[in-house]
C-alpha atoms as a PDB file:
ATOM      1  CA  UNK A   1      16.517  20.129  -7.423  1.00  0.00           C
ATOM      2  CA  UNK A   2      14.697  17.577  -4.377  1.00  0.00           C
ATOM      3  CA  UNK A   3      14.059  14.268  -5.184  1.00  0.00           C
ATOM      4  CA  UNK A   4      12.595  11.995  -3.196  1.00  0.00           C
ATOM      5  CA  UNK A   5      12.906   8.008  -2.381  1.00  0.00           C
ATOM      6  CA  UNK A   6       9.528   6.659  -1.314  1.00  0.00           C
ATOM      7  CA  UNK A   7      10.287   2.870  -0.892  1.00  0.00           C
ATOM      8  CA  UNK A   8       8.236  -0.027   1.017  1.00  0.00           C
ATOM      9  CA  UNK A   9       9.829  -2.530   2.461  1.00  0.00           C
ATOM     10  CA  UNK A  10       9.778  -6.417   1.604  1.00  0.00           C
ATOM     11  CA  UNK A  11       7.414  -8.295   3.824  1.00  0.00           C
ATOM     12  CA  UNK A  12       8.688  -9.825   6.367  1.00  0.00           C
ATOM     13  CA  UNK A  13      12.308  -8.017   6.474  1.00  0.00           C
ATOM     14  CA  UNK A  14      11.914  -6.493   9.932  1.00  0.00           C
ATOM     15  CA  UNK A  15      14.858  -7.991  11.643  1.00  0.00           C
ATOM     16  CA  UNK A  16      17.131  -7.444   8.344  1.00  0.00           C
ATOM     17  CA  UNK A  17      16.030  -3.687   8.187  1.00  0.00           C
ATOM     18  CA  UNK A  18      17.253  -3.651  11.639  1.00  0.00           C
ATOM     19  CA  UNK A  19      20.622  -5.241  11.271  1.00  0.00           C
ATOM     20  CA  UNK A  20      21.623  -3.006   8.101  1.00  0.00           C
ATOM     21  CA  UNK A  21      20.323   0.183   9.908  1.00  0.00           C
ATOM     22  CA  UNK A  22      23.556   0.940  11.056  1.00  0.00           C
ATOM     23  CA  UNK A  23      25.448   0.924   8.248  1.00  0.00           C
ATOM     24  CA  UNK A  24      22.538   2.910   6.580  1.00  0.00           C
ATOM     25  CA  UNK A  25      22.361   5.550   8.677  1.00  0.00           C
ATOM     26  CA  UNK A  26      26.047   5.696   8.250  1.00  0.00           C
ATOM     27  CA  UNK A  27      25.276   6.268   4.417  1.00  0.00           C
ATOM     28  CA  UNK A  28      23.050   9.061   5.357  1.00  0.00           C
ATOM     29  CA  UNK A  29      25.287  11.102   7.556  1.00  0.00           C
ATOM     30  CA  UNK A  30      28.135  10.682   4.790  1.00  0.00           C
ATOM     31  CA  UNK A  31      25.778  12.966   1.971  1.00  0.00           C
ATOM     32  CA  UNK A  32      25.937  16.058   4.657  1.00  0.00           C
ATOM     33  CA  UNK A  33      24.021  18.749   3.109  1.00  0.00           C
ATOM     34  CA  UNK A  34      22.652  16.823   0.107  1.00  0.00           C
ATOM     35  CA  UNK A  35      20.362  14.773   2.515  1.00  0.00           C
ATOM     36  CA  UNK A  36      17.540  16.899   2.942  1.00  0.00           C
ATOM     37  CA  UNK A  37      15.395  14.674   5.344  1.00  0.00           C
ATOM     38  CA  UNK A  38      15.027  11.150   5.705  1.00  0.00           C
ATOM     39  CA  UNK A  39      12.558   8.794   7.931  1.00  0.00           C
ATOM     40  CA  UNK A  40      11.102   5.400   8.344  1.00  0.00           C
ATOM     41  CA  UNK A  41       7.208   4.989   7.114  1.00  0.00           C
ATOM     42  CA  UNK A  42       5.503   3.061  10.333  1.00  0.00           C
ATOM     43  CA  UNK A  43       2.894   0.781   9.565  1.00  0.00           C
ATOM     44  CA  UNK A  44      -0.118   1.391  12.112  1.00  0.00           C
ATOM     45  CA  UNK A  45       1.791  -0.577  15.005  1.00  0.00           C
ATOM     46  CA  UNK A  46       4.640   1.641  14.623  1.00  0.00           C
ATOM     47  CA  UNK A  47       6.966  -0.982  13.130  1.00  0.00           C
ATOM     48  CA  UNK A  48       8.805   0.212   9.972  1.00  0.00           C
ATOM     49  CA  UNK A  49       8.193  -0.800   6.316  1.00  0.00           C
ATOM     50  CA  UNK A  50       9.607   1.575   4.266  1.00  0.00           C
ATOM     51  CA  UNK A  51      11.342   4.897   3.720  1.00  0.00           C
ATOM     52  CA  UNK A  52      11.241   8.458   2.826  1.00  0.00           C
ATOM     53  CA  UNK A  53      14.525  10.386   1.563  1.00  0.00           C
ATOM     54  CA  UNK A  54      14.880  13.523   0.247  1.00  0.00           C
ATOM     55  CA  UNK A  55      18.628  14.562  -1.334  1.00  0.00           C
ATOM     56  CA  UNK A  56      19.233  17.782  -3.616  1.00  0.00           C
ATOM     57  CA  UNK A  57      20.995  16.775  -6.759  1.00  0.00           C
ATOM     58  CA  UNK A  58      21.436  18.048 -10.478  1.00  0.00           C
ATOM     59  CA  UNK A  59      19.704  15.242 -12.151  1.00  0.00           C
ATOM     60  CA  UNK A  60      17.215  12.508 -11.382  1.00  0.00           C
ATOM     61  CA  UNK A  61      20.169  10.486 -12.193  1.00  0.00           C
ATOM     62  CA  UNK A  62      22.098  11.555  -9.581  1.00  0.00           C
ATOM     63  CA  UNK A  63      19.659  11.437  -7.056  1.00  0.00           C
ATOM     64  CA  UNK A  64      19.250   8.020  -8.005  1.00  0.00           C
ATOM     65  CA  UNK A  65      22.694   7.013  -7.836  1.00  0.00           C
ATOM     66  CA  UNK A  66      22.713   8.257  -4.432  1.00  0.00           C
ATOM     67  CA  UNK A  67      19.987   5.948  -3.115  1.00  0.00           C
ATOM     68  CA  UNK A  68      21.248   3.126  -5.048  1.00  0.00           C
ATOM     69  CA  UNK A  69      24.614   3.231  -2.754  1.00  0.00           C
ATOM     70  CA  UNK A  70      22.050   3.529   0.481  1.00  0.00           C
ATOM     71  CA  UNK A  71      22.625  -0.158   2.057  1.00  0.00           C
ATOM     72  CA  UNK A  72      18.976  -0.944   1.942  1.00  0.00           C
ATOM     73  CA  UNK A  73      19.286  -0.602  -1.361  1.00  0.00           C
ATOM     74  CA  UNK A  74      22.087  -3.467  -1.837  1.00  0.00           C
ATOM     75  CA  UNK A  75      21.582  -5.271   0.820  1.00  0.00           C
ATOM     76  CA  UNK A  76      17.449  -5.876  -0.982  1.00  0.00           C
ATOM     77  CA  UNK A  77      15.090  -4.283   2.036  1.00  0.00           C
ATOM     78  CA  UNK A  78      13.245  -2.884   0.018  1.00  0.00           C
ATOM     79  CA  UNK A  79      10.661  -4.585  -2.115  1.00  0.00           C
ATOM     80  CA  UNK A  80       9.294  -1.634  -4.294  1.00  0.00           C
ATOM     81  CA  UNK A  81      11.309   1.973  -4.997  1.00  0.00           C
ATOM     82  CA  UNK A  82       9.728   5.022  -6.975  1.00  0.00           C
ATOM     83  CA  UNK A  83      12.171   8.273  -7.137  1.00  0.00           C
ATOM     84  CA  UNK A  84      10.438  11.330  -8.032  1.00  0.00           C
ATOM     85  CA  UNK A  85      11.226  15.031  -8.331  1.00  0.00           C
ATOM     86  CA  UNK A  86       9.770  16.576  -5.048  1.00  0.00           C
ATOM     87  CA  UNK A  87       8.674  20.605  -4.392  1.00  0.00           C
ATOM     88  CA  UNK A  88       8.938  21.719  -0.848  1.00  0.00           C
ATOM     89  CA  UNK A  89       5.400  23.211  -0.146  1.00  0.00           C
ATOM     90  CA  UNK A  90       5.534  23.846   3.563  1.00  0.00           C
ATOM     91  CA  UNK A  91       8.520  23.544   6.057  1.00  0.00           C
ATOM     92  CA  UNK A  92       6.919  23.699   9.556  1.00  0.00           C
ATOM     93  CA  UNK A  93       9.974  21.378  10.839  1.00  0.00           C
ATOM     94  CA  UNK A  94      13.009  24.293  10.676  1.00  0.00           C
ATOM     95  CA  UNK A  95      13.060  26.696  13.663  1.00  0.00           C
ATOM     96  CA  UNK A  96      11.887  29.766  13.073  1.00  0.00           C
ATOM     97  CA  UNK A  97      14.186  32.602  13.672  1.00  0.00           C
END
């Protein structure tokens, strides 16, 4: 099953965010086929303040033990988190063959 991380950042944690996003991206390319898609949410200057991930696991659980180990996570960017089950509707991103 998708879930999805929807999380805002904490005000003011621009420069942080940026200094982790290494590591975090990192994190990302270490779930390999599990990550499903994964992006900053831009505030209306373009700046980031928060994120969307998607990973494939068994259990809501297990989804959420994979953001927990996500550096934003530990390192505290993120002020608010909500993990939900998500249902691919539309998929206008993969090539078509």
């Amino acid at each position: 099953m998708l879930y999805a991380m929807i999380a805002k950042d904490k005000p003011g944690n621009t420069d942080k965010r940026l200094a982790v996003r290494p590591v975090h991206l990192q994190h990302l390319d270490s779930l390999g086929q599990q990550l499903r898609l994964a992006g900053a949410l831009l505030d209306e200057t373009g700046t980031p303040e928060g994120s969307l991930v998607v990973v494939e696991a068994e259990t809501i659980e297990a989804a959420t033990a994979i953001f927990n180990a996500d550096p934003f996570v530990s390192e505290g960017i993120f002020e608010s988190i909500e993990i939900k089950p998500w249902r691919l509707a539309y998929d206008h991103m993969s090539p078509k063959s």
